[in-house]
C-alpha atoms as a PDB file:
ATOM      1  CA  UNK A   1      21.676  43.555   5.176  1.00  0.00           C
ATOM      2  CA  UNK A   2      18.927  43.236   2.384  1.00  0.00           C
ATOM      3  CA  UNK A   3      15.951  45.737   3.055  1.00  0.00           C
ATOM      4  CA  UNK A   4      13.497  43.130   3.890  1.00  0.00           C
ATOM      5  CA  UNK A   5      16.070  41.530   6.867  1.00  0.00           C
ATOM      6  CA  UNK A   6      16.434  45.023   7.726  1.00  0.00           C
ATOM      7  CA  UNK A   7      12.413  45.752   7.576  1.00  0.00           C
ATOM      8  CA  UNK A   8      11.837  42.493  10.237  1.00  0.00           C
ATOM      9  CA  UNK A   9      14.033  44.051  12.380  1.00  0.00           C
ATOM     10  CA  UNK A  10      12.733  46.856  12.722  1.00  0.00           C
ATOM     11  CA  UNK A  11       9.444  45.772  13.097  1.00  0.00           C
ATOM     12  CA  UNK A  12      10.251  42.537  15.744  1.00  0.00           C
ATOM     13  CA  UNK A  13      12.039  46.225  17.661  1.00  0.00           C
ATOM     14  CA  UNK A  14       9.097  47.626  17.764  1.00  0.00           C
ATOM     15  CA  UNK A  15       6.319  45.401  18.031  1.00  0.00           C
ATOM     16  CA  UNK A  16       6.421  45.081  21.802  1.00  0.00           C
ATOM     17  CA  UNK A  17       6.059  48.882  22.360  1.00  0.00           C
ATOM     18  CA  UNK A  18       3.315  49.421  20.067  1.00  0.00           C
ATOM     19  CA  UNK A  19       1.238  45.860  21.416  1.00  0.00           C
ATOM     20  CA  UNK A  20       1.921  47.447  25.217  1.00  0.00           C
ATOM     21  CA  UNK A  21       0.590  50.747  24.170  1.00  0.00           C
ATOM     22  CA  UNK A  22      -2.452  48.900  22.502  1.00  0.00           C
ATOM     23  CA  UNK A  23      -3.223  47.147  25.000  1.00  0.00           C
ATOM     24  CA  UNK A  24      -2.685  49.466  27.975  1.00  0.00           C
ATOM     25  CA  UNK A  25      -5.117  52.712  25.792  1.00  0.00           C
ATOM     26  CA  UNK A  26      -7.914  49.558  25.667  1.00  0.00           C
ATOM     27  CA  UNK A  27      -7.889  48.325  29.752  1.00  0.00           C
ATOM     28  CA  UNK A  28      -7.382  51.978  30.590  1.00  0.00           C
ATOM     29  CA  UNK A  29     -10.608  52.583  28.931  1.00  0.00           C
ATOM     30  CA  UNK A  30     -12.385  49.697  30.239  1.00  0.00           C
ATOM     31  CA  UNK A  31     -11.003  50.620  33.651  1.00  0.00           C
ATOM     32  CA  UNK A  32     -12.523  54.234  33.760  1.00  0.00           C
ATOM     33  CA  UNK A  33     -15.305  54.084  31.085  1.00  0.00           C
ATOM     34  CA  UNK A  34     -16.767  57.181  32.385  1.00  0.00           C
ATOM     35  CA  UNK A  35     -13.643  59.218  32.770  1.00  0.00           C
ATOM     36  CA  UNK A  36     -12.523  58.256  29.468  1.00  0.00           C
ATOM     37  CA  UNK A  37     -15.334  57.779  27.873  1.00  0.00           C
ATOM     38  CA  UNK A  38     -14.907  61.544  25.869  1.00  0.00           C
ATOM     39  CA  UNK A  39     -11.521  60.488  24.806  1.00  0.00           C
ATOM     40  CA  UNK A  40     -10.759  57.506  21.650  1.00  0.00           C
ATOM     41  CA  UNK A  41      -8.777  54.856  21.914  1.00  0.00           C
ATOM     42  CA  UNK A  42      -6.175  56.053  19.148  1.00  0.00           C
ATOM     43  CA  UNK A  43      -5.683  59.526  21.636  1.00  0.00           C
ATOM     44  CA  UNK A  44      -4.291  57.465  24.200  1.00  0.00           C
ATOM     45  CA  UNK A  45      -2.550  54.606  22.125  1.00  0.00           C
ATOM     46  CA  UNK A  46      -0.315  56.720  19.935  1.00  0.00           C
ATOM     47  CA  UNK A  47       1.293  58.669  21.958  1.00  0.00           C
ATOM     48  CA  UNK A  48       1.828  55.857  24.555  1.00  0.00           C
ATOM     49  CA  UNK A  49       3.291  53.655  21.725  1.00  0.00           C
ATOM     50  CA  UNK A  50       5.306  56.837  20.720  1.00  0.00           C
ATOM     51  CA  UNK A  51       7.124  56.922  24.518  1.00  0.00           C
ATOM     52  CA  UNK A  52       7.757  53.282  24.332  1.00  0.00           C
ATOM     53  CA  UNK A  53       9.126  53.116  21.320  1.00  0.00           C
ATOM     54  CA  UNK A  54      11.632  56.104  22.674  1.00  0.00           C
ATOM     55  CA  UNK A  55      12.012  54.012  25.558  1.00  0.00           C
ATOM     56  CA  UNK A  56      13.342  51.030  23.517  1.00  0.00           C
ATOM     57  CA  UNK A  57      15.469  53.007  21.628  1.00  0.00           C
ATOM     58  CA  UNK A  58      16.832  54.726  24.812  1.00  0.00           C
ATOM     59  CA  UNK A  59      17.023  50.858  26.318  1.00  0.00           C
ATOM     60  CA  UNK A  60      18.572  49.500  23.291  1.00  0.00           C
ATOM     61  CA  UNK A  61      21.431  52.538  23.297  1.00  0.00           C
ATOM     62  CA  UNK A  62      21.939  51.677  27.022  1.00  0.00           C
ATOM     63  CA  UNK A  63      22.594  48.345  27.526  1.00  0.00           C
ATOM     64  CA  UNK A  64      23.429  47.328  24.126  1.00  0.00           C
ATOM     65  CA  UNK A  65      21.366  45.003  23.346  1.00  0.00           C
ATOM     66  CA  UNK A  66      17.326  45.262  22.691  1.00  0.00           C
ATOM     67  CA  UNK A  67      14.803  42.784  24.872  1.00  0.00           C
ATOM     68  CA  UNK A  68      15.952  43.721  28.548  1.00  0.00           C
ATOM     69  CA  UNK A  69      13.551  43.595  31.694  1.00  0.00           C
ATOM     70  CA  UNK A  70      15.045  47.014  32.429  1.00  0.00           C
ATOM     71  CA  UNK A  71      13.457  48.278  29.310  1.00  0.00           C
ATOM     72  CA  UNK A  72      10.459  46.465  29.066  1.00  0.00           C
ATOM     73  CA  UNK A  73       9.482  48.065  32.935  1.00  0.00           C
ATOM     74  CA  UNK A  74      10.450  51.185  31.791  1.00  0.00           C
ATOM     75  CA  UNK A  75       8.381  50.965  28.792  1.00  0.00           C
ATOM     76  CA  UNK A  76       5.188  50.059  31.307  1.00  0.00           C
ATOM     77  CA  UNK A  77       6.417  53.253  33.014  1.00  0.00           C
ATOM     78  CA  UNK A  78       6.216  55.022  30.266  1.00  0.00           C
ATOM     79  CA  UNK A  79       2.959  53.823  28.999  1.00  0.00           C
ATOM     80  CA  UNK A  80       0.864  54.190  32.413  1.00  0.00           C
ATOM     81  CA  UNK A  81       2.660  58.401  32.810  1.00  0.00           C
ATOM     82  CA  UNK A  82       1.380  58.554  29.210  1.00  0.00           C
ATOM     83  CA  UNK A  83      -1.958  57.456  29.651  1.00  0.00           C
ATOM     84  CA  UNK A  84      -2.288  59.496  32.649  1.00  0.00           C
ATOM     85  CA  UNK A  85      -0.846  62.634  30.767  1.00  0.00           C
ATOM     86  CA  UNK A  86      -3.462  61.977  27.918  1.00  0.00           C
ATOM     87  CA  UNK A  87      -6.248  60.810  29.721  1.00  0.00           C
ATOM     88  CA  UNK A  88      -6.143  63.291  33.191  1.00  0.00           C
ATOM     89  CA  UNK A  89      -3.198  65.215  33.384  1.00  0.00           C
ATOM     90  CA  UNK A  90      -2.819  68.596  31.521  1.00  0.00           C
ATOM     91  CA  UNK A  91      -1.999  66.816  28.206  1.00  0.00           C
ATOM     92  CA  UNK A  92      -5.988  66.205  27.242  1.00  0.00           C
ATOM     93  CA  UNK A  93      -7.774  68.344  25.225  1.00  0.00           C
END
């Protein structure tokens, strides 16, 4: 596999993990602007996109094949225990 093929892969493997963690730091902000209003965006995102990009991996070892709904709710699992972790839980600082 030439490096670029292998470079789209990679990426179109992790692109859904990373949007879903984007997307879930920014409404979880919206949602509690007060509570969160102390913590940026990027504190909550990256480590959310971090756990679902474990989670694919762990998803993609699994079942053998990448793209599953298993996966993708675990991922949204993942994400909202992160955020919670980050945002409330003992993980903020």
């Amino acid at each position: 596999m030439e490096p670029i093929a292998l470079a789209n892969h990679l990426a179109n493997l992790f692109v859904p993990a990373i949007a879903l963690a984007a997307v879930a730091a920014g409404l979880a902000k919206l949602a509690w602007r007060r509570e969160l209003a102390a913590r940026g965006w990027w504190r909550l995102a990256w480590p959310a996109a971090a756990a679902n990009a474990a989670v694919t991996v762990a998803g993609l070892a699994w079942t053998g094949a990448d793209g599953r709904m298993a996966t993708y709710g675990a991922m949204v699992l993942a994400s909202a225990a992160t955020l919670w972790w980050r945002g409330f839980g003992p993980g903020r600082r």
